[in-house]
Protein backbone atom coordinates (compact mmCIF):
# COMPACT_ATOMS: atom_id res chain seq x y z
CA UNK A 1 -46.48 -1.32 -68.28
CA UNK A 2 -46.40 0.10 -71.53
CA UNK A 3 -43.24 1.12 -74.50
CA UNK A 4 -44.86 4.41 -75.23
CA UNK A 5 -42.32 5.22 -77.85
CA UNK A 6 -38.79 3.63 -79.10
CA UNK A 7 -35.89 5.24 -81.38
CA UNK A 8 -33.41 3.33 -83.26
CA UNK A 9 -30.49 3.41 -84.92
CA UNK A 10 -28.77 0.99 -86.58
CA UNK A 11 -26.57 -0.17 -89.58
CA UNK A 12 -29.82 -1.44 -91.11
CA UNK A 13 -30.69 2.46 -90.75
CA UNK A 14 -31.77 5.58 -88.64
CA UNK A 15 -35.11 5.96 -86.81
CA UNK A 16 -38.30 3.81 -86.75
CA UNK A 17 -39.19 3.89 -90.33
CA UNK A 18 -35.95 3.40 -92.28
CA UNK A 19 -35.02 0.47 -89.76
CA UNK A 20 -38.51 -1.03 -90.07
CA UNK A 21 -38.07 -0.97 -93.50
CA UNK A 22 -35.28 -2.91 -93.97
CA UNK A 23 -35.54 -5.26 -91.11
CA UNK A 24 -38.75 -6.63 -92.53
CA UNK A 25 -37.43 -6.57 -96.07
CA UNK A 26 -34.75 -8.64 -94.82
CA UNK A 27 -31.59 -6.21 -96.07
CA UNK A 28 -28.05 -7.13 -94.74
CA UNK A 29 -26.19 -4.17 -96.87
CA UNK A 30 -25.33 -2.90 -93.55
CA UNK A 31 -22.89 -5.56 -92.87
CA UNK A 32 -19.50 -3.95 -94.62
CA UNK A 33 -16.04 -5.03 -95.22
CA UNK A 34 -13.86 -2.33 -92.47
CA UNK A 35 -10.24 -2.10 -92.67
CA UNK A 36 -8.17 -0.43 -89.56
CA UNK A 37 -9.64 -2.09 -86.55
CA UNK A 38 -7.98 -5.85 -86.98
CA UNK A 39 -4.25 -5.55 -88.03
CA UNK A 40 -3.47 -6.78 -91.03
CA UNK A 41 -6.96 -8.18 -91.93
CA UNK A 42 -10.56 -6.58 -93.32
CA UNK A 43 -12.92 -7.72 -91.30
CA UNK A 44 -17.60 -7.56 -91.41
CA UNK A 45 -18.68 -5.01 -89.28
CA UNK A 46 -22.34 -3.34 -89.03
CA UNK A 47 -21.25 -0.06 -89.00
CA UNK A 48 -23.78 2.91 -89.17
CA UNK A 49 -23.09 5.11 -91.72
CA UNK A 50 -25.38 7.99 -91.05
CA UNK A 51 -23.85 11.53 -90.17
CA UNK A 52 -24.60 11.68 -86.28
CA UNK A 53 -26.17 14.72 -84.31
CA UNK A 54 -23.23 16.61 -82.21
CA UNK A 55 -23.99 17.61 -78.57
CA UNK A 56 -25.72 20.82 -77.17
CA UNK A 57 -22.16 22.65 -76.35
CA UNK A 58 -22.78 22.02 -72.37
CA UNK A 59 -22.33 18.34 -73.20
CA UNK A 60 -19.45 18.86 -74.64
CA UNK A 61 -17.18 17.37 -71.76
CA UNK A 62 -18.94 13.88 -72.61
CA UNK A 63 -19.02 14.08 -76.82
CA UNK A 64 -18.25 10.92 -77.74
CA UNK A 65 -19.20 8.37 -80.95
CA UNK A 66 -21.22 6.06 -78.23
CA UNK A 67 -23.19 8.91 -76.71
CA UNK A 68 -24.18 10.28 -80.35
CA UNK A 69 -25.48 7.59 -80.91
CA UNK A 70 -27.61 7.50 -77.88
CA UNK A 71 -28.31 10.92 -78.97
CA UNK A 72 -29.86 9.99 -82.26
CA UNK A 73 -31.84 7.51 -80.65
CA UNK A 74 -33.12 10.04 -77.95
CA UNK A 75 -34.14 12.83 -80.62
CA UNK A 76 -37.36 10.31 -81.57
CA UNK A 77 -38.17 10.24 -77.91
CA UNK A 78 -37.59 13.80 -76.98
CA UNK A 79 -41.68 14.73 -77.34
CA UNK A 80 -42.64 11.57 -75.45
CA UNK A 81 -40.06 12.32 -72.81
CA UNK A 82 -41.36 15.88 -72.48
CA UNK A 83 -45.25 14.26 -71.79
CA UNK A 84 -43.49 12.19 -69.21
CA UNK A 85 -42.01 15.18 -67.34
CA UNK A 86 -45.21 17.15 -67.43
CA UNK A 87 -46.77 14.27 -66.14
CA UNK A 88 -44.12 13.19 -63.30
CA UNK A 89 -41.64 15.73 -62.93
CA UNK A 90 -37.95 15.91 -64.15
CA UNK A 91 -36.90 13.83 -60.68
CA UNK A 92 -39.76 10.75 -61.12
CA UNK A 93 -38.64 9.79 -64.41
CA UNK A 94 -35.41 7.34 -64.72
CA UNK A 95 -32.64 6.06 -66.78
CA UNK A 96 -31.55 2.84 -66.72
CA UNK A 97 -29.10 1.84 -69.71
CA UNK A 98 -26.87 -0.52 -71.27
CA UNK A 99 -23.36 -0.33 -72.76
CA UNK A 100 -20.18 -2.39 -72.53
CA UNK A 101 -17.89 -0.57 -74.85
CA UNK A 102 -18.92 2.85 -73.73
CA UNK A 103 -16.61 5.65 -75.35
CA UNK A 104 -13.62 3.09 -75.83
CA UNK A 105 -13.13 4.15 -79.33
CA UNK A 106 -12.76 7.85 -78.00
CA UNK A 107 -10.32 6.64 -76.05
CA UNK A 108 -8.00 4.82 -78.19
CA UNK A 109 -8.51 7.66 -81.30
CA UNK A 110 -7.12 10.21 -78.18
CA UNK A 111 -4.02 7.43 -77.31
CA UNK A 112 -3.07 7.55 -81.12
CA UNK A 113 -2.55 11.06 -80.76
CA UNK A 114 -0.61 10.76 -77.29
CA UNK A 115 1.64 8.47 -79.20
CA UNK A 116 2.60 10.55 -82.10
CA UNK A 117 2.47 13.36 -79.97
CA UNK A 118 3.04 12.84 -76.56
CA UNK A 119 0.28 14.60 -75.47
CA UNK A 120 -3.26 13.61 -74.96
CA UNK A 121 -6.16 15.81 -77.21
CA UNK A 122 -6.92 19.22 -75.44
CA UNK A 123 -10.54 18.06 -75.23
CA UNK A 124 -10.03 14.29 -74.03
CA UNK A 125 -10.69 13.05 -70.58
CA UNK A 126 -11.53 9.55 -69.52
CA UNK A 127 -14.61 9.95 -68.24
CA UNK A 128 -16.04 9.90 -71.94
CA UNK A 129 -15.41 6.37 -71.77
CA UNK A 130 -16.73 5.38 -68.30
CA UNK A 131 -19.30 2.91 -68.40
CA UNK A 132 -21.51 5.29 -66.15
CA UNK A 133 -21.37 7.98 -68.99
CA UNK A 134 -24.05 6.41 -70.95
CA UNK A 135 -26.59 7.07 -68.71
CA UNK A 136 -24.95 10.29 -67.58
CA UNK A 137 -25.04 11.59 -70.99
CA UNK A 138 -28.94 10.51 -71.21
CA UNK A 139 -30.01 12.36 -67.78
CA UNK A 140 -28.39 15.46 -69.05
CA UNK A 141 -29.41 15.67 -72.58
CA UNK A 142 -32.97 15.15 -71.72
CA UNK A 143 -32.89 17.38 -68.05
CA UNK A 144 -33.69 14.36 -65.58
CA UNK A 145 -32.95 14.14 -62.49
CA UNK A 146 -34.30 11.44 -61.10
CA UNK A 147 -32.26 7.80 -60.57
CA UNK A 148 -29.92 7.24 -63.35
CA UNK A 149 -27.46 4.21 -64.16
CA UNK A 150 -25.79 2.46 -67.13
CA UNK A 151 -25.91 -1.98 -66.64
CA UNK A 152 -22.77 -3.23 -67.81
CA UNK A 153 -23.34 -7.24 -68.35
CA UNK A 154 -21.99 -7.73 -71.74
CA UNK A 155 -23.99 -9.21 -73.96
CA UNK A 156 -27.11 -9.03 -71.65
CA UNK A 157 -26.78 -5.72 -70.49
CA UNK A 158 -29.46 -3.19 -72.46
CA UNK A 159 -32.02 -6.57 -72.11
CA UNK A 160 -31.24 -6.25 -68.28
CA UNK A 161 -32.23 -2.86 -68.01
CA UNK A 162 -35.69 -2.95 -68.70
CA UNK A 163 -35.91 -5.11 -65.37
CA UNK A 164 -34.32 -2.68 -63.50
CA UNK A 165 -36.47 -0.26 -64.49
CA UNK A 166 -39.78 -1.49 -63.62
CA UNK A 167 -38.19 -2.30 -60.39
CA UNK A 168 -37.71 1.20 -59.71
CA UNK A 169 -41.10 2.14 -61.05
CA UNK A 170 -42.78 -0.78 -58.77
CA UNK A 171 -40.78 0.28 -55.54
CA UNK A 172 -42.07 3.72 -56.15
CA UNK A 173 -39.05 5.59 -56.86
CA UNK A 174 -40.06 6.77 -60.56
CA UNK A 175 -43.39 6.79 -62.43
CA UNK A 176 -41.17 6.05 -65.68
CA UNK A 177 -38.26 5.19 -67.11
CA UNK A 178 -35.55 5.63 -69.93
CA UNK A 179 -34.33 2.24 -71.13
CA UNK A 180 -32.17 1.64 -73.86
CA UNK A 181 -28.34 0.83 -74.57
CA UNK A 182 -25.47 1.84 -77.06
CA UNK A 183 -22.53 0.17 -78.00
CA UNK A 184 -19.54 1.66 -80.86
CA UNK A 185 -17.08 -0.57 -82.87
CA UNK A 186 -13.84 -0.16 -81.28
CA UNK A 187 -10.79 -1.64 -81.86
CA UNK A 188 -10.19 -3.58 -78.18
CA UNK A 189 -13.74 -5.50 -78.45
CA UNK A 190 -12.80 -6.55 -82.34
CA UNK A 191 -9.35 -7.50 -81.27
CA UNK A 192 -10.49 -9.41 -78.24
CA UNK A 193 -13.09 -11.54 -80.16
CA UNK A 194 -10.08 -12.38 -82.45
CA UNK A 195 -8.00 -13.79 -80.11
CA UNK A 196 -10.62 -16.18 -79.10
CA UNK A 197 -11.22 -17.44 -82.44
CA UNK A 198 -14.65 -15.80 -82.60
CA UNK A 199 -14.33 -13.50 -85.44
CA UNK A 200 -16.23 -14.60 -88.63
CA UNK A 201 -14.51 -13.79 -91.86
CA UNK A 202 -17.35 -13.85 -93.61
CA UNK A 203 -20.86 -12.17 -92.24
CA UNK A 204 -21.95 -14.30 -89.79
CA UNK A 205 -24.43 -17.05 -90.65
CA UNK A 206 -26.58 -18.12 -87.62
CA UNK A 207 -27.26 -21.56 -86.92
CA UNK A 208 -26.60 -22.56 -89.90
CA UNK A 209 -23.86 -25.78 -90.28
CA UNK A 210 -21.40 -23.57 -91.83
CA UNK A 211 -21.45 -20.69 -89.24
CA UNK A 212 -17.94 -19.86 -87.85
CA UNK A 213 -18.15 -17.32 -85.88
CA UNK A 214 -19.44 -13.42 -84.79
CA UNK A 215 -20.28 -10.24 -87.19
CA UNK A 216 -19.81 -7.51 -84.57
CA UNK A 217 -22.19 -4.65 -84.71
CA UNK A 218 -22.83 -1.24 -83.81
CA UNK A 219 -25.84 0.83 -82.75
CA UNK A 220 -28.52 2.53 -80.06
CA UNK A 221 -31.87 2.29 -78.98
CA UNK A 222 -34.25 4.46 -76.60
CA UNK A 223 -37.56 3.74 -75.20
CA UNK A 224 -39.95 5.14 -72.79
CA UNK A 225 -41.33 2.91 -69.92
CA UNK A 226 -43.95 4.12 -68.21
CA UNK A 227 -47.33 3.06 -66.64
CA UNK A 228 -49.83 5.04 -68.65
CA UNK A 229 -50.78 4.39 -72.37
CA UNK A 230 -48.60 3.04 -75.38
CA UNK A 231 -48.41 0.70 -78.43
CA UNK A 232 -46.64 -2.40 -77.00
CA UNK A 233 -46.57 -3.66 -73.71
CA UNK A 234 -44.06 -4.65 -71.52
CA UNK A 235 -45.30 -8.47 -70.33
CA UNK A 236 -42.60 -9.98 -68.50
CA UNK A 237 -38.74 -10.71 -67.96
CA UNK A 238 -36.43 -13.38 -66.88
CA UNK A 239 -32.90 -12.89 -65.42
CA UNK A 240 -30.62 -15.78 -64.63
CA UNK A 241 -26.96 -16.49 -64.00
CA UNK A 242 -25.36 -20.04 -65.05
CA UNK A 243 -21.35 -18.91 -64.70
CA UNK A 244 -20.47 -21.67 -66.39
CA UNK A 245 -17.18 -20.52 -67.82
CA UNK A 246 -15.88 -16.45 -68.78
CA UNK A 247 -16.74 -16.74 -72.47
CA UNK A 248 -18.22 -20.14 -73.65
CA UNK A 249 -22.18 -20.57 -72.73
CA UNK A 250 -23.49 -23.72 -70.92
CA UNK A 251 -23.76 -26.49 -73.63
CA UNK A 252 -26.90 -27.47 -71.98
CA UNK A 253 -28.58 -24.45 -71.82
CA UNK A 254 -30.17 -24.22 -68.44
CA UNK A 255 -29.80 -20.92 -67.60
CA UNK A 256 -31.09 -19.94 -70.96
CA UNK A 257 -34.13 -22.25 -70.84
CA UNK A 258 -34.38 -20.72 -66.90
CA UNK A 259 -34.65 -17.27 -68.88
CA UNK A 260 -37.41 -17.92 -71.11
CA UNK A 261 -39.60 -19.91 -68.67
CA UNK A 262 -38.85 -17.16 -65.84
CA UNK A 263 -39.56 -14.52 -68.24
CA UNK A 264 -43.22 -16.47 -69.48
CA UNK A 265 -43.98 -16.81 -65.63
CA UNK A 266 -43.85 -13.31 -65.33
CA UNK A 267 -46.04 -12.32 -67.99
CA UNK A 268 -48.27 -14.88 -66.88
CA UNK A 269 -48.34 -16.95 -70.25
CA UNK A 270 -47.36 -20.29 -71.98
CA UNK A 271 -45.02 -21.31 -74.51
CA UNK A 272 -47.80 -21.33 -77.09
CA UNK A 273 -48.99 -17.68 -76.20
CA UNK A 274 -45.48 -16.65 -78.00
CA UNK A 275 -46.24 -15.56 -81.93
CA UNK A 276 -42.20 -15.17 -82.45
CA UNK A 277 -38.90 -15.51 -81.00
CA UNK A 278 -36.46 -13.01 -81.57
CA UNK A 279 -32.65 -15.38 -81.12
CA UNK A 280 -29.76 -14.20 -79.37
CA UNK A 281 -27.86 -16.51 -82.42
CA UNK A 282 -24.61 -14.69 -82.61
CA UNK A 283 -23.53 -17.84 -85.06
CA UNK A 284 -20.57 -18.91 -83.33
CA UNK A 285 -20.32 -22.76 -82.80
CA UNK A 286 -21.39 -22.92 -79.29
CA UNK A 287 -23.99 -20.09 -78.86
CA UNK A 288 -26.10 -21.42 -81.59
CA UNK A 289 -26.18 -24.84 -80.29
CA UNK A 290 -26.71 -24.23 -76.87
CA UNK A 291 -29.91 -21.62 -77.66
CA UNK A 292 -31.10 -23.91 -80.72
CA UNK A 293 -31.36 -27.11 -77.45
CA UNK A 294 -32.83 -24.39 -74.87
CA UNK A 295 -35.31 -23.24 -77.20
CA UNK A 296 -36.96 -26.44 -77.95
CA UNK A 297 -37.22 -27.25 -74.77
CA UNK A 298 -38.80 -24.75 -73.69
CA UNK A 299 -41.10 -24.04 -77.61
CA UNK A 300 -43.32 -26.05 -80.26
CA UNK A 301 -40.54 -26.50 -83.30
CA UNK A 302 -43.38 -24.18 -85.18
CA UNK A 303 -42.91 -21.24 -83.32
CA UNK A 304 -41.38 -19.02 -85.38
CA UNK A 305 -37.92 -17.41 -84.96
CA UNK A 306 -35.00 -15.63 -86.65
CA UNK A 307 -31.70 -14.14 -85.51
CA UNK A 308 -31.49 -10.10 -86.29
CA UNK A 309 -27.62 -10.66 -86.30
CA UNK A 310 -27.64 -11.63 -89.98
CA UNK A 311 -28.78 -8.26 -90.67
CA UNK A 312 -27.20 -5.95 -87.94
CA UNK A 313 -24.39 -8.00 -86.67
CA UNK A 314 -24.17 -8.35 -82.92
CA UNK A 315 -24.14 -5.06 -81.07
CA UNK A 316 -23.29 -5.99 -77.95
CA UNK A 317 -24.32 -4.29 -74.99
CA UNK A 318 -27.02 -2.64 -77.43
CA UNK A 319 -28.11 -5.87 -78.73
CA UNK A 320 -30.82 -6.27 -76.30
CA UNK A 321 -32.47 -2.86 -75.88
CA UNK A 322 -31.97 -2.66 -80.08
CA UNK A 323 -33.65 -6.44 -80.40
CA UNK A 324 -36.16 -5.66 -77.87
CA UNK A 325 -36.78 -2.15 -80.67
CA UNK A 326 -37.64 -4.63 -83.28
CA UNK A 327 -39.72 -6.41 -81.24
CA UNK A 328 -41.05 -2.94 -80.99
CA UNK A 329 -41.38 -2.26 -84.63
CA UNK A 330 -43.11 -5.86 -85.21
CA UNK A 331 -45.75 -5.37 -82.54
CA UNK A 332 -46.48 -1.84 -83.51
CA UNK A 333 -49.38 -1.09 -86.39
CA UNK A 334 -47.65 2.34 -87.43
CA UNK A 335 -44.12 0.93 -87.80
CA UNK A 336 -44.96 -2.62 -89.01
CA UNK A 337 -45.30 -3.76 -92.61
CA UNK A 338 -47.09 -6.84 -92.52
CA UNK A 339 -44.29 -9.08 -92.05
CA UNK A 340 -41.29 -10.06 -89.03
CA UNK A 341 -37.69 -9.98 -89.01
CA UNK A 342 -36.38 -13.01 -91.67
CA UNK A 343 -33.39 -14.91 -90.50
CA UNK A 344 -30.67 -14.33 -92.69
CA UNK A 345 -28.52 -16.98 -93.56
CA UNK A 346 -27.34 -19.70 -96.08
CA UNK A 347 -30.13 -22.40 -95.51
CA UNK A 348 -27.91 -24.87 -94.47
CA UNK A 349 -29.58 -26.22 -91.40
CA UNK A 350 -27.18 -27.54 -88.85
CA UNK A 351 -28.48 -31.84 -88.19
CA UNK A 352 -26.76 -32.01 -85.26
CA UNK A 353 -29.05 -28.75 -84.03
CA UNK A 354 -32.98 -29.08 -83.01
CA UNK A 355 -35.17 -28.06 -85.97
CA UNK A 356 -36.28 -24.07 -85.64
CA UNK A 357 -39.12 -22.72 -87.75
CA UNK A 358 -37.20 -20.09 -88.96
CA UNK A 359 -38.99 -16.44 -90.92
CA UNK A 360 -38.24 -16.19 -94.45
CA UNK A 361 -38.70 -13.04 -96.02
CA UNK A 362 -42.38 -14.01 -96.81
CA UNK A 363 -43.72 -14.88 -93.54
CA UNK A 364 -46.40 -12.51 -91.88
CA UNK A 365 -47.23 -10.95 -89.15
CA UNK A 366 -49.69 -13.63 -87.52
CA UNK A 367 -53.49 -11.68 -86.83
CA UNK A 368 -54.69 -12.24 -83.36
CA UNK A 369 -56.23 -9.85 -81.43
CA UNK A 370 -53.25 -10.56 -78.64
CA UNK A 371 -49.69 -10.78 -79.98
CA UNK A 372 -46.87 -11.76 -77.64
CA UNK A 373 -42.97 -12.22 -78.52
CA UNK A 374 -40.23 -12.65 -76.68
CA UNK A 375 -36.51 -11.49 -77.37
CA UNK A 376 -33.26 -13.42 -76.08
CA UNK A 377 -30.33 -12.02 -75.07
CA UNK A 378 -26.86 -14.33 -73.24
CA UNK A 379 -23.96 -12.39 -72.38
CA UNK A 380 -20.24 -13.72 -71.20
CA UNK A 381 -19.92 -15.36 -68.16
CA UNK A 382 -23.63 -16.60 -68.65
CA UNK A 383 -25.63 -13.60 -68.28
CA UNK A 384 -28.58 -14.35 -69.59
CA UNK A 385 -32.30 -11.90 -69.82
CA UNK A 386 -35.33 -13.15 -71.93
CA UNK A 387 -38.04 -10.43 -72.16
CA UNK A 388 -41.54 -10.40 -73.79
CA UNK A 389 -43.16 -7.60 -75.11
CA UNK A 390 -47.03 -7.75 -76.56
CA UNK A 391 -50.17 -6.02 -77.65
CA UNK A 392 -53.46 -6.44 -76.87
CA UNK A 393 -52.96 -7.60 -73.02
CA UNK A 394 -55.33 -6.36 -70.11
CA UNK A 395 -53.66 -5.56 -66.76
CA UNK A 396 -49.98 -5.43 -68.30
């Protein structure tokens, strides 16, 4: 199956070009000091700073910040999308999307007004932040009507969705697919990562010995799945479940190396097919150690690998479907500059970690006439998705 097109938008930038251009130059000016959503402190947030698109008026009943910035992800689609309808048919092409904050913010802007006020806003309504408005909110702004559903597995959940997808594209029930995932800064997911300690105060600095703790991020990604021509393949997935514990990942990693060897079965490939890794590395104590062990025993300590974190913080329930858009951006000729995402940190390497060939800022793209990488993505209560994308694979 093939990524026929992808839309971004991040605090690294909006659409394909300006966030290809700053993830490969290696820019983490999108990671800002934000007052107002930790009392009494200033905490790093990615936060996107472009203007964003409203609604068409008849989608007014579902504005919110999370589904603009779905929205501005879906406008680089919209042309691709329209092929796949003339193609298929509004009804054989899906939507299958991640989120885990979904309109939240909405929500607690519209309860600061029912508490000075006593009222809620004339225009609120809770349904703007139901996790199923995501993908709601997709269907109708692009006219679809075939299957349509948001995944809501934390930290996994946009990664999650591209298996989904091809599940209902392999059982017949759509010829293509919308996958993708948005998540919005909001004060109840900053707050909540505070009271577990899990809050850098600095911006986070994966796997490196002085890392102490999460940047949290904001941002969206689209692309279109479907079974006829594109850029970058879709190679293979893994899904597994470890439950080790609500928030803390298995120290061992064995769900995580489960992941990555599920997801190389299913492509039909080794460990040395994979050019690059794309980390989950959120830089909190645990995370980082337990991916840095499950990576090397699954990888060659010359693969190379960076964590996008550095540079976007960690989105969330977007992280996956946006990480899975950079893989995107490496893999494709028009969007890619020559070079892959650098890991952005201090240098410090961690000795009590494995030893990870991490990008700098002057590593390139590797030539081969095949190029395969893979993307991590581990989510609370051990939710954990590896996927590889590629280019330049027969029979994908």
């Amino acid at each position: 199956m093939f990524l026929e097109d992808c839309g971004v938008v991040t605090c690294l930038g909006q659409g394909k070009t300006d966030v290809a251009h700053k993830l490969f130059a290696g820019s983490p000016g999108g990671l800002v000091l934000r007052d107002g959503l930790v009392p009494g402190q200033s905490v790093y947030v990615g936060a996107v700073k472009t203007e964003l698109p409203s609604p068409p008026s008849a989608l007014s009943d579902i504005d919110c910040r999370n589904n603009r910035l779905m929205q501005t992800a879906l406008m680089e689609i919209t042309a691709a999308v329209e092929r796949a309808i003339k193609r298929y048919g509004r009804d054989r092409v899906a939507v299958v999307v991640g989120t885990s904050t979904s309109g939240i913010a909405d929500g607690e802007d519209a309860l600061d007004v029912r508490q000075d006020t006593g009222a809620w806003p004339a225009d609120y309504h809770y349904e703007k932040q139901e996790i199923s408005g995501l993908s709601t909110f997709v269907a109708r702004f692009l006219g679809l009507t075939g299957p349509a559903y948001t995944v809501a597995t934390a930290c996994s959940s946009s990664a999650k969705v591209f298996a989904s997808a091809r599940r209902l594209i392999r059982a017949g029930l759509a010829d293509a697919a919308i996958v993708g995932g948005a998540d919005t800064l909001c004060r109840m997911t900053l707050n909540g990562f505070n009271s577990l300690e899990l809050l850098s105060k600095e911006k986070c600095n994966p796997f490196s010995k002085n890392r102490n703790g999460i940047t949290i991020g904001e941002g969206a990604s689209a692309l279109l799945l479907t079974q006829g021509d594109g850029p970058v393949q879709f190679l293979g997935i893994g899904e597994t479940s470890d439950a080790h514990h609500l928030t803390a990942p298995d120290p061992e990693g064995k769900g995580a190396h489960d992941a990555m060897m599920q997801a190389l079965n299913d492509a039909k490939l080794t460990p040395a097919d994979i050019s690059y890794i794309n980390l989950h590395g959120t830089a909190t104590v645990l995370n980082d150690a337990m991916e840095a062990h499950a990576v090397a025993s699954v990888f060659d300590s010359k693969t190379l690998c960076s964590s996008t974190k550095g540079m976007t913080g960690h989105m969330l329930g977007a992280t996956g479907s946006c990480e899975a858009a950079f893989l995107w951006l490496s893999l494709n000729p028009a969007t890619n500059t020559g070079f892959l995402p650098p890991h952005i940190w201090d240098g410090v390497a961690d000795p009590a970690l494995p030893e990870l060939n991490f990008v700098t800022r002057e590593t390139a793209l590797p030539q081969a006439k095949r190029l395969a990488m893979l993307s991590n993505s581990f989510g609370f209560g051990g939710s954990n998705a590896s996927l590889i994308l590629g280019t330049g694979f027969s029979n994908a």
